[in-house]
Protein backbone atom coordinates (compact mmCIF):
# COMPACT_ATOMS: atom_id res chain seq x y z
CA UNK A 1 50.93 0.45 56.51
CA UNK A 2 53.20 3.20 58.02
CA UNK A 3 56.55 2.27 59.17
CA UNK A 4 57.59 2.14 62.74
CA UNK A 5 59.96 4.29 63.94
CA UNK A 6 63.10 3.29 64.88
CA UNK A 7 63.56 4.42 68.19
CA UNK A 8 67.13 5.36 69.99
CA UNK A 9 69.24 4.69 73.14
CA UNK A 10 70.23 7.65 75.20
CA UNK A 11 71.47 6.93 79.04
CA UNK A 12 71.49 9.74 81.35
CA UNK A 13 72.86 9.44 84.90
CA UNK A 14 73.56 5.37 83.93
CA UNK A 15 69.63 5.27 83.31
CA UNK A 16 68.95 4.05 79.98
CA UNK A 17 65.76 4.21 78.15
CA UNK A 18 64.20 4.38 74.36
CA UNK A 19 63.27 7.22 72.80
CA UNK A 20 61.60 8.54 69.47
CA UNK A 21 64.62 10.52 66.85
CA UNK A 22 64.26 14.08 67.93
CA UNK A 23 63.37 13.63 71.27
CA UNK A 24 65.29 16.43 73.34
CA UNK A 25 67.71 15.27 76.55
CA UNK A 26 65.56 17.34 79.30
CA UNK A 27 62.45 15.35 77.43
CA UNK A 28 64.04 11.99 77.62
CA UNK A 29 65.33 12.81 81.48
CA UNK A 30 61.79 13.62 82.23
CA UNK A 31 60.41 9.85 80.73
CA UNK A 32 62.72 8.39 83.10
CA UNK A 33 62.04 11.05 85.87
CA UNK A 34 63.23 11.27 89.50
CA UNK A 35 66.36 12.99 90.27
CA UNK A 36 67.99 12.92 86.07
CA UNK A 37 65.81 15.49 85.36
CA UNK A 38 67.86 18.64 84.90
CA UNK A 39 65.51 21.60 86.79
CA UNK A 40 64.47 24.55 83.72
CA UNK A 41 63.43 27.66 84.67
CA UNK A 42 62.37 29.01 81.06
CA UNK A 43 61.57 25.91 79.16
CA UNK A 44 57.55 25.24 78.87
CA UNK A 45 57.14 22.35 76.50
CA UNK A 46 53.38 23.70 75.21
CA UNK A 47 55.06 27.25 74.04
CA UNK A 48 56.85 27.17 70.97
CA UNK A 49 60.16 28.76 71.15
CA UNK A 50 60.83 28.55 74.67
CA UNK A 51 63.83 27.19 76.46
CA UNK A 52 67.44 28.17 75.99
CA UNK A 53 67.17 31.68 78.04
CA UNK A 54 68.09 30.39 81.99
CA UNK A 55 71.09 27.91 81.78
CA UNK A 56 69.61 25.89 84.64
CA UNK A 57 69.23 22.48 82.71
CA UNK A 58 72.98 22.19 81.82
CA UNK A 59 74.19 18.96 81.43
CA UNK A 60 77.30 17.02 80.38
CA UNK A 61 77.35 14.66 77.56
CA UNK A 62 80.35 12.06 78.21
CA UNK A 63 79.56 10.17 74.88
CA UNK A 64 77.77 11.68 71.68
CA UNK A 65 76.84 9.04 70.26
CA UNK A 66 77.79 5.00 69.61
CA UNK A 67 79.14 6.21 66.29
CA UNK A 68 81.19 9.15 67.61
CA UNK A 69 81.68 8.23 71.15
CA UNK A 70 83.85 11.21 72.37
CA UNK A 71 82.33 13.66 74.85
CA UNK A 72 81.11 17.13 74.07
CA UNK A 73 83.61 19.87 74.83
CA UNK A 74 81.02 21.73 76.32
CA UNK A 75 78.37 21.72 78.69
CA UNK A 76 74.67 21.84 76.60
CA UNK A 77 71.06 22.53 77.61
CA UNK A 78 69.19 19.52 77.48
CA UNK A 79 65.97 21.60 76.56
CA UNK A 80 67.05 22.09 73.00
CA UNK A 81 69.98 19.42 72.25
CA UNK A 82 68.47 16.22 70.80
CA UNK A 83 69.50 13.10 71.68
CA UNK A 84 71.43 10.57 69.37
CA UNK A 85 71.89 7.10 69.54
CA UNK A 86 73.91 5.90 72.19
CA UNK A 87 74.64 9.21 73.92
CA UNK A 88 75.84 9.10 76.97
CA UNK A 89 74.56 12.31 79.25
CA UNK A 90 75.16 13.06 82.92
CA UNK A 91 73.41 14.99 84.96
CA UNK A 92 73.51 15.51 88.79
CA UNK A 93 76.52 13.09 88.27
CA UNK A 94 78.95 15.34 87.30
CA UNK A 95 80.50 17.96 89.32
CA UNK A 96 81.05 20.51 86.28
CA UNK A 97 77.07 20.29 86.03
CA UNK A 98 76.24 21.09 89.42
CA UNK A 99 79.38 23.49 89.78
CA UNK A 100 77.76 25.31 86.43
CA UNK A 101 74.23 25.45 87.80
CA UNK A 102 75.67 27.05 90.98
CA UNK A 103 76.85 29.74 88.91
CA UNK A 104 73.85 30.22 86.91
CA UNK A 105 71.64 30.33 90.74
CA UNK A 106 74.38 32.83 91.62
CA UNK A 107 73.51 35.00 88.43
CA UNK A 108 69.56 34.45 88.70
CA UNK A 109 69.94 36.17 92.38
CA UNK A 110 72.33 38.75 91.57
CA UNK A 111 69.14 40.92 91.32
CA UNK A 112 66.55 39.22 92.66
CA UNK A 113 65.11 40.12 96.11
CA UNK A 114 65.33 38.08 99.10
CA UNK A 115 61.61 39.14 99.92
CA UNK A 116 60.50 35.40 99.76
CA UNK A 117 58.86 35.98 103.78
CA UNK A 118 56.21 38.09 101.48
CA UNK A 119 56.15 36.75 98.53
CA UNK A 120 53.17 34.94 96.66
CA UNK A 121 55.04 32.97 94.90
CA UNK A 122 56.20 31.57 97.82
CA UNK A 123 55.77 27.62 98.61
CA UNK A 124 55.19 27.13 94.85
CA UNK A 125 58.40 29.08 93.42
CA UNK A 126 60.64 27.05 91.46
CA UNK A 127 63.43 29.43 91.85
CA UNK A 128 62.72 28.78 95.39
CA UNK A 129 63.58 25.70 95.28
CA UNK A 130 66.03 25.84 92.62
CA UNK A 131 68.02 28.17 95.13
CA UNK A 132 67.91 26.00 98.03
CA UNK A 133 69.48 22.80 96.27
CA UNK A 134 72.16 24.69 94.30
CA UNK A 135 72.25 28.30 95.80
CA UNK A 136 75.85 29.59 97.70
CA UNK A 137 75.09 31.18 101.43
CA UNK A 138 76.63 34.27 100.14
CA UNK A 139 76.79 36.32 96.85
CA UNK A 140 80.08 37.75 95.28
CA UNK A 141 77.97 40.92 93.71
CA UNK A 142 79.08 43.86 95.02
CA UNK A 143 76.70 46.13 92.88
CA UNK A 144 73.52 47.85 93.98
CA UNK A 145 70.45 45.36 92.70
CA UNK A 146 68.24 46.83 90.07
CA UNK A 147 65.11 48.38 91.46
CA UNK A 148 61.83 49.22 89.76
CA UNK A 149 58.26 50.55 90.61
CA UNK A 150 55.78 48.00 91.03
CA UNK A 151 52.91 48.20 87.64
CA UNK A 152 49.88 46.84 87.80
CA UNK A 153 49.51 46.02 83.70
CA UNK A 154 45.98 45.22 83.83
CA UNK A 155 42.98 44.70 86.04
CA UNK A 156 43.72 41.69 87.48
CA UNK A 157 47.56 42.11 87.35
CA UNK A 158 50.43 43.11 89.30
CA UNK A 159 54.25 43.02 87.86
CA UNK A 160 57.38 42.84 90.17
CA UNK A 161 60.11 43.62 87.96
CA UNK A 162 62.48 43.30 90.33
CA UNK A 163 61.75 39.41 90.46
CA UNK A 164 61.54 38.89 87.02
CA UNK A 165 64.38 36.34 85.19
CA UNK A 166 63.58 37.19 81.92
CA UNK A 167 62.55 33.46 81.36
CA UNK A 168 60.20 35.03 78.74
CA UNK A 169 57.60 32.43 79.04
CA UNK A 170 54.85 34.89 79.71
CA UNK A 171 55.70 36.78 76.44
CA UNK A 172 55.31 33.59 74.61
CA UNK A 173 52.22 32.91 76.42
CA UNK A 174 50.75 36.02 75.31
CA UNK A 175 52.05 35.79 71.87
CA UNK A 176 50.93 32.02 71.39
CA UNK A 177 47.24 32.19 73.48
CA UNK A 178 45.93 36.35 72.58
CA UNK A 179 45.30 37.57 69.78
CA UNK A 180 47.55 40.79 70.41
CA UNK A 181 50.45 40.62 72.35
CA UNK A 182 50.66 44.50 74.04
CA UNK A 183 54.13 43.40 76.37
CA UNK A 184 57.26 41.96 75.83
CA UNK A 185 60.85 42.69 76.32
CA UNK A 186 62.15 46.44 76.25
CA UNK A 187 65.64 47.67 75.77
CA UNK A 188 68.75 45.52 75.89
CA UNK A 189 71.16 43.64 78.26
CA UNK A 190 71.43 44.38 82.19
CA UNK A 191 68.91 47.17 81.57
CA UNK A 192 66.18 44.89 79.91
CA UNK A 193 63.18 44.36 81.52
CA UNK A 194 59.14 43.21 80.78
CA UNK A 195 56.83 46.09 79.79
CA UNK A 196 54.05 47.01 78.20
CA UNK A 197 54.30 49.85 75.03
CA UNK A 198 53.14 53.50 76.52
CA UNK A 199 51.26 52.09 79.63
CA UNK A 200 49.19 49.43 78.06
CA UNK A 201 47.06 47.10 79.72
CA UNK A 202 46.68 43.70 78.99
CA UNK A 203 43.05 42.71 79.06
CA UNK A 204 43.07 39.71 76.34
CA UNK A 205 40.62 36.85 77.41
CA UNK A 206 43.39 34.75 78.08
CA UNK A 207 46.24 36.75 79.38
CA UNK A 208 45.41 35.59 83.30
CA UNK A 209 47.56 32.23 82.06
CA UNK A 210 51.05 34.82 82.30
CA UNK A 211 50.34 34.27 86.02
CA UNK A 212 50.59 30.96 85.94
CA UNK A 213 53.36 30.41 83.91
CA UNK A 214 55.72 32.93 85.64
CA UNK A 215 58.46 30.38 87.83
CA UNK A 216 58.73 33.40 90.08
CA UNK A 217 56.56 36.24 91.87
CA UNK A 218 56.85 38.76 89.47
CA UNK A 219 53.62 38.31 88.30
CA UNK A 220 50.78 38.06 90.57
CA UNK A 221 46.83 37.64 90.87
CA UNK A 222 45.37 40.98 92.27
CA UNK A 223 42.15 39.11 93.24
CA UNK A 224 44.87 36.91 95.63
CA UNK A 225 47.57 39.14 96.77
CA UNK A 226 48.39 39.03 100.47
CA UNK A 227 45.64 37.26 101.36
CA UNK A 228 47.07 33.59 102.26
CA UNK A 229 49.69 31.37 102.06
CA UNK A 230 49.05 28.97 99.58
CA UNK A 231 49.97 26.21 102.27
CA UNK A 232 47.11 27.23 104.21
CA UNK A 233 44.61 26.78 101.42
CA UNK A 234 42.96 22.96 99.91
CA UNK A 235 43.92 23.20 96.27
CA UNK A 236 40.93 21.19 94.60
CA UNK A 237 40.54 20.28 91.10
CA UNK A 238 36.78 21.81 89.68
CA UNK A 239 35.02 22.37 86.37
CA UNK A 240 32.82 24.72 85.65
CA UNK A 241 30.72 25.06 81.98
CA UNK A 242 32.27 27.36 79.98
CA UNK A 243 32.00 28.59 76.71
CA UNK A 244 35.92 29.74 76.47
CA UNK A 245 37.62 27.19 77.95
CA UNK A 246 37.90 23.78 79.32
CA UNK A 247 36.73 25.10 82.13
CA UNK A 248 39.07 22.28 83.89
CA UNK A 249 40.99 24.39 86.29
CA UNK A 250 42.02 24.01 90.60
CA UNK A 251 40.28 26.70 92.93
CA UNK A 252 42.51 27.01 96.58
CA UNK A 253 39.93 27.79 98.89
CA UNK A 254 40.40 28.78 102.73
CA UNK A 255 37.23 26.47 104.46
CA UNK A 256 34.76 26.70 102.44
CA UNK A 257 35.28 29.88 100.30
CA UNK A 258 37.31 29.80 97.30
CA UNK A 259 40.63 32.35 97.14
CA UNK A 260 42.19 31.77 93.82
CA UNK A 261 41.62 29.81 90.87
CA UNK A 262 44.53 28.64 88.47
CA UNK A 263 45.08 25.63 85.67
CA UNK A 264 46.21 22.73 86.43
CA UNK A 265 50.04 22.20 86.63
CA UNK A 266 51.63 18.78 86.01
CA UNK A 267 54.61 17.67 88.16
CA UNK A 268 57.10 20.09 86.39
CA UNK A 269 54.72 23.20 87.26
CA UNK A 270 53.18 23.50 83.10
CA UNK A 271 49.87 24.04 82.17
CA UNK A 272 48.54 21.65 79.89
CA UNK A 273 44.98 23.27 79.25
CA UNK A 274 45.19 26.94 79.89
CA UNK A 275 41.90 28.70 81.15
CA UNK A 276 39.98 31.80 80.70
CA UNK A 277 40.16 34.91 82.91
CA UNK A 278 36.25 35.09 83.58
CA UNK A 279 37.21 31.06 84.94
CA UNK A 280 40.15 32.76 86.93
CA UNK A 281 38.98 36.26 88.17
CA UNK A 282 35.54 35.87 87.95
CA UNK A 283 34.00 33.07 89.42
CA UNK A 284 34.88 32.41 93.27
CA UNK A 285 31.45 31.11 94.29
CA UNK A 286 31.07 27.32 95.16
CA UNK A 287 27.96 27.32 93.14
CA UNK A 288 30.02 28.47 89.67
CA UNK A 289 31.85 25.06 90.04
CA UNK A 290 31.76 21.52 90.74
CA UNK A 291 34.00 19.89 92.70
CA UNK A 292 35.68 16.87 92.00
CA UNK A 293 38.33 16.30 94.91
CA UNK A 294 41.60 17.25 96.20
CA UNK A 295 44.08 17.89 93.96
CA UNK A 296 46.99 15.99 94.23
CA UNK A 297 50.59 18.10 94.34
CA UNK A 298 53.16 15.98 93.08
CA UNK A 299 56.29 17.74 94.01
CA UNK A 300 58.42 18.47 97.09
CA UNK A 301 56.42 21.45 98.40
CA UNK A 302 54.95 22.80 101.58
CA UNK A 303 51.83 22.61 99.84
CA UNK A 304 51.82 18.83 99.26
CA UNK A 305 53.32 18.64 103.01
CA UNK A 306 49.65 19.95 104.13
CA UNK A 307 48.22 16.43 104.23
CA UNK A 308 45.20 18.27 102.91
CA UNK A 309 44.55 15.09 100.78
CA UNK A 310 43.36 13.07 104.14
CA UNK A 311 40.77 12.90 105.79
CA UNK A 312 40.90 14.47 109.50
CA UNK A 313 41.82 12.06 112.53
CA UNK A 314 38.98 10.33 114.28
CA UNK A 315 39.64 11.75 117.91
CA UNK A 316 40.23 8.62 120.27
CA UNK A 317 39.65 9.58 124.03
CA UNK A 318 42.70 8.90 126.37
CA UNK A 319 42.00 5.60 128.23
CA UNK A 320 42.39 6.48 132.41
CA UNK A 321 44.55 3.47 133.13
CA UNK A 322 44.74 4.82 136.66
């Protein structure tokens, strides 16, 4: 009989809970959940190697451990410091956290455009929303913003440099889910940017999932560009038999026609079963899936605001009282 593992004490915003021994702080924040959990922009917990590229999900530890109690010099990220027994952590609790993360919004939009108005990221963008809750009204950069042309690196593809973060979760994607990886990171510092080597395309079976973990708009669906706001659509979750993939995925359709079909996110916007791009691209007929209800969006988001989820008001005639 195996033994049980002895789990460990870790409080975080004076929330305390149990955890298994290598369990990271963002992790343990997000068993709790609510407002501990520090916001990550490049973290994905099913891609290996992620997390440690944004700075957004800096937090303070006021106590390392019960054994060695004094506090870390240093703000860490929670997505790759584990926690130790009796560690003390604080989160939105601590003004050098939130004073930090102001900084690091600051640097995210020192080149990012302020085209959210035409965006199609927009309503689902966790930038977005990272920008309204720590974001300044006004930028000290004084430089002219980097500007590039905008690529379409594959059929179905569009890339917006100019919104990228260099989170690099969609060359992990690629790397972890294709079989070749034909983009990733070229050149070095402020120049560095995503590309593909000489022009090429990326047509891998799977490579539609870059879309979908991008936190931004600078990857988009061709197949859905400009054609709605994704508040004005019913996201529904669907299956569909498929030989690929789970075929598990949520199709946003406008009445009764279907405009885009993704994965299905969990509450911190990651994919737990990624989907194929004839599932994505390929089949927008009602007929190619079965629907199985709405799907619900469990974060603050004008999406979720839609009240697509009820059903519509029985109309009660006004009573002539006179």
């Amino acid at each position: 009989m195996s033994e049980q593992i002895q789990q460990i004490k870790v409080t975080i915003d004076d929330q305390t809970i149990m955890v298994d021994p290598g369990t990271t702080i963002l992790s343990a924040a997000r068993q709790i959940g609510g407002n501990v959990v520090p916001p990550a922009m490049c973290f994905y917990s099913s891609l290996k190697g992620s997390g440690g590229k944004c700075r957004t999900c800096l937090v303070e530890v006021a106590a390392g451990s019960e054994k060695d109690p004094r506090p870390m010099p240093k703000l860490v990220a929670s997505c790759s410091t584990t926690v130790m027994d009796g560690m003390i952590v604080k989160n939105k609790s601590s003004e050098r956290v939130l004073d930090a993360r102001k900084g690091v919004v600051e640097l995210l939009l020192i080149n990012h455009p302020l085209d959210c108005p035409v965006c199609d990221q927009a309503g689902e963008c966790s930038l977005q929303d990272l920008a309204f809750e720590h974001g300044a009204s006004h930028s000290r950069y004084e430089f002219e913003r980097r500007e590039f042309d905008k690529i379409d690196i594959g059929e179905y593809i569009k890339l917006h440099m100019t919104r990228c973060i260099l989170c690099y979760r969609c060359v992990y994607t690629a790397n972890q889910l294709t079989d070749n990886r034909e983009h990733g990171v070229l050149k070095r510092g402020d120049a560095a940017e995503i590309g593909t080597f000489i022009e090429n395309s990326l047509d891998n079976e799977f490579i539609g999932n870059v879309i979908d973990v991008c936190p931004v708009g600078a990857l988009t669906d061709k197949t859905f560009r400009f054609r709605s706001r994704v508040w004005y659509t019913k996201p529904m979750d669907a299956t569909c038999s498929c030989g690929k993939c789970s075929g598990n995925a949520v199709v946003w359709m406008i009445g009764d026609e279907i405009a885009r079909v993704t994965a299905r996110k969990d509450k911190y916007g990651e994919v737990k079963e990624f989907i194929c791009n004839d599932c994505r691209f390929n089949k927008k007929e009602l007929s190619d899936w079965k629907i199985e209800g709405p799907r619900h969006i469990d974060r603050h988001s004008v999406i979720s605001a839609n009240h697509y989820e009820k059903a519509a008001p029985t109309h009660t005639p006004l009573l002539n009282k006179a």
